[in-house]
C-alpha atoms as a PDB file:
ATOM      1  CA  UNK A   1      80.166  94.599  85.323  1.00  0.00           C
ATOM      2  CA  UNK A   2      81.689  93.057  88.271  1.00  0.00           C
ATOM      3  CA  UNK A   3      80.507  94.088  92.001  1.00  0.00           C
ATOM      4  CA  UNK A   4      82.915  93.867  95.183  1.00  0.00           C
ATOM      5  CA  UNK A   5      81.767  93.956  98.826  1.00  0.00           C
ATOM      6  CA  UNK A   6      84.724  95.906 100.706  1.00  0.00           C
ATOM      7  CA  UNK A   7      85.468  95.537 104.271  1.00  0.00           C
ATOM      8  CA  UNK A   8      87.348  98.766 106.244  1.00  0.00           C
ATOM      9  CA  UNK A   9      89.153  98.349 109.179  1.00  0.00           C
ATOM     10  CA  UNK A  10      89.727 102.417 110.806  1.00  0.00           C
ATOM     11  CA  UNK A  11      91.827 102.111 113.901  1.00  0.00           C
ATOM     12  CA  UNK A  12      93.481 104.734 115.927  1.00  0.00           C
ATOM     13  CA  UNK A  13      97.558 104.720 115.516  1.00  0.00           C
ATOM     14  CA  UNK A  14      99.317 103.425 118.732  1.00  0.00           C
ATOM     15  CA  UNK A  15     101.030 106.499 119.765  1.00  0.00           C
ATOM     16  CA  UNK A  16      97.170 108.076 119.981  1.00  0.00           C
ATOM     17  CA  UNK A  17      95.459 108.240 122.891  1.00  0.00           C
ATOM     18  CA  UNK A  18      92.002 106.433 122.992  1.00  0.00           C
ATOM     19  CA  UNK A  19      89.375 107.798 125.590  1.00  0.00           C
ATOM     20  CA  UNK A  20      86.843 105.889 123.975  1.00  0.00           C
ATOM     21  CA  UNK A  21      88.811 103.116 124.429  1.00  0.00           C
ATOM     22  CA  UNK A  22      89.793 104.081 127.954  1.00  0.00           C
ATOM     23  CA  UNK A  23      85.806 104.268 128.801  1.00  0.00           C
ATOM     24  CA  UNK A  24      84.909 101.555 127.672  1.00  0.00           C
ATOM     25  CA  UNK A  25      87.800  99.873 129.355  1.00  0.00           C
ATOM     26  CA  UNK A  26      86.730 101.261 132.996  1.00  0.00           C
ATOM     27  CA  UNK A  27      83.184 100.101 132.436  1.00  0.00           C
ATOM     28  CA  UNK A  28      84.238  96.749 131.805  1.00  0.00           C
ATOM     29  CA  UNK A  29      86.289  96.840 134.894  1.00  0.00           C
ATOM     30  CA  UNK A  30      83.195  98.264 136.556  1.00  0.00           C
ATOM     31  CA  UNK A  31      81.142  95.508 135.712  1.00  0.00           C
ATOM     32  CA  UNK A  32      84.116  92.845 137.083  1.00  0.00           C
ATOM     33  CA  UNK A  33      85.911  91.896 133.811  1.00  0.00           C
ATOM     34  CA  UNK A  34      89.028  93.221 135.562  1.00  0.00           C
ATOM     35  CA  UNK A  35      91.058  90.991 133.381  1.00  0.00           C
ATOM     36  CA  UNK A  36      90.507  93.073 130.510  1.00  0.00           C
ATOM     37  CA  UNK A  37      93.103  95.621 129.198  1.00  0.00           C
ATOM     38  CA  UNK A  38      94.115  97.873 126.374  1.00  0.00           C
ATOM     39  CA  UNK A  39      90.716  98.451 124.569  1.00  0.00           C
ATOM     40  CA  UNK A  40      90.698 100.379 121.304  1.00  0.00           C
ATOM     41  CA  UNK A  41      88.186 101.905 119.717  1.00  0.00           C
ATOM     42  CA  UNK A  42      88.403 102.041 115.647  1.00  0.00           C
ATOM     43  CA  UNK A  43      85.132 101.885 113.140  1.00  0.00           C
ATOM     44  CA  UNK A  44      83.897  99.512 110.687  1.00  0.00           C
ATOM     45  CA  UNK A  45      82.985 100.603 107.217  1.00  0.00           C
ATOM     46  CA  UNK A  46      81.047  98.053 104.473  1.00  0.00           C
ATOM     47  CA  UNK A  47      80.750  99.101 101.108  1.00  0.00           C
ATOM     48  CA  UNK A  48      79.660  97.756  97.525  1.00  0.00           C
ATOM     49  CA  UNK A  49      81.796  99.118  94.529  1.00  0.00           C
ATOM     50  CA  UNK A  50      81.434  97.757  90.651  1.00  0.00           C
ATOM     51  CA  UNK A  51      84.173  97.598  88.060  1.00  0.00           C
ATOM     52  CA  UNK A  52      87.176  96.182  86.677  1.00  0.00           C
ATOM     53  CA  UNK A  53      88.892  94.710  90.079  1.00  0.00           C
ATOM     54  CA  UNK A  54      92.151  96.947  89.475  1.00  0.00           C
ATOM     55  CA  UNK A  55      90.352 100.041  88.885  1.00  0.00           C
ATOM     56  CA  UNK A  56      87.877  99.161  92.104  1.00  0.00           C
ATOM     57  CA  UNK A  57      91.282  98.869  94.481  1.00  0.00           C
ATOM     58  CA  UNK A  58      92.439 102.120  93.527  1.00  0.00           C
ATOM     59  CA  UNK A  59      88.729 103.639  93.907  1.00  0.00           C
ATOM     60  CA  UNK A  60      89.371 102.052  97.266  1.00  0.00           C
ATOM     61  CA  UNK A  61      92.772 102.897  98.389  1.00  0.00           C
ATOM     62  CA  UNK A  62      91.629 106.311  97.346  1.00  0.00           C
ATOM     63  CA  UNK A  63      88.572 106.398  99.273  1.00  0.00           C
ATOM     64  CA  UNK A  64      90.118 104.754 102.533  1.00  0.00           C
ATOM     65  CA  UNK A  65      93.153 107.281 102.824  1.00  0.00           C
ATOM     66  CA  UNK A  66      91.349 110.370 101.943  1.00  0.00           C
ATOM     67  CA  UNK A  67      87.573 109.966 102.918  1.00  0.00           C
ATOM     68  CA  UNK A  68      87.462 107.561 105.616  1.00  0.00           C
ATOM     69  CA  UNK A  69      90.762 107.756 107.349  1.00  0.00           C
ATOM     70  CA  UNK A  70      93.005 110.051 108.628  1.00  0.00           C
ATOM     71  CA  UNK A  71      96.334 108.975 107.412  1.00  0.00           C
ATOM     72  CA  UNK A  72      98.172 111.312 110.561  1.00  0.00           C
ATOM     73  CA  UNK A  73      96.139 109.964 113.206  1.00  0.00           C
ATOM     74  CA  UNK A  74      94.644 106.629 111.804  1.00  0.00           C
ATOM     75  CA  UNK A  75      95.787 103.114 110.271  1.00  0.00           C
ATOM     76  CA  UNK A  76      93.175 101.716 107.832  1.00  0.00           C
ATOM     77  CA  UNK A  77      93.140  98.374 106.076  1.00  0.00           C
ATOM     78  CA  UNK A  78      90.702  96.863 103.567  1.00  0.00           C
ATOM     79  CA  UNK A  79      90.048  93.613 102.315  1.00  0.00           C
ATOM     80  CA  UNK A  80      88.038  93.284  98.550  1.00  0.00           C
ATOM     81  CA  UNK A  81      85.583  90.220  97.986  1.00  0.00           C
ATOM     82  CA  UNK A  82      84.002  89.535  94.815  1.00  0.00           C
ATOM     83  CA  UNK A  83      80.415  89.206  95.109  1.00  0.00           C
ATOM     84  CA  UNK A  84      78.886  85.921  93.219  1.00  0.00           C
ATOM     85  CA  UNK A  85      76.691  86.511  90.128  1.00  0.00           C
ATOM     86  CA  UNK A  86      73.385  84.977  90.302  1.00  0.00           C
ATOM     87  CA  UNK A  87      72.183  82.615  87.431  1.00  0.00           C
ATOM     88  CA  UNK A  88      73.922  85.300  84.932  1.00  0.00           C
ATOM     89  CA  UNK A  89      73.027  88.458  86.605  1.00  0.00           C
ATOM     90  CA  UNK A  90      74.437  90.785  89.658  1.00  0.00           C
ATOM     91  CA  UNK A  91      73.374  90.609  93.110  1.00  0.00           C
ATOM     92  CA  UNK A  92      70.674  92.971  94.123  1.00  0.00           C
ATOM     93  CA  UNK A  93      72.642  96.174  95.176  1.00  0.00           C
ATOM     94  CA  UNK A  94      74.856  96.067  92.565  1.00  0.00           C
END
């Protein structure tokens, strides 16, 4: 069965305010990187899913919009690699 390593991208829509963001953007200035502006603050999710490629994307679209995002406050984008079989069998983690 085919395995896919899946990148997630969660960041905070525009109209949202960020104070993590905001924090980390007044310790930078702090620390004299004064040059520095707009910082956002958004997570990073990895993840290893098996199965026909079509049926993974859904599993995925399904599992970025309801589990790890929040469509009303969050945009979330995803990007689906195949992972490369080893002399006829899966990668470990698979």
């Amino acid at each position: 069965m085919p395995t896919y390593h899946a990148k997630v991208f969660v960041t905070l829509k525009p109209s949202i305010l960020d104070p993590q963001g905001r924090t980390v953007e007044r310790a930078l200035s702090h620390l004299d990187y004064a040059n520095v502006s707009g910082v956002r603050v958004g997570k990073y999710i990895e993840l290893t899913l098996s199965g026909e490629r079509a049926e993974v994307e859904s599993q995925l679209a399904d599992i970025v919009e309801n589990v790890l995002s929040n469509p009303i406050m969050e945009n979330a984008r995803w990007e689906l690699e195949a992972v490369p079989m080893q002399e006829g069998r899966e990668v470990a983690g698979a």
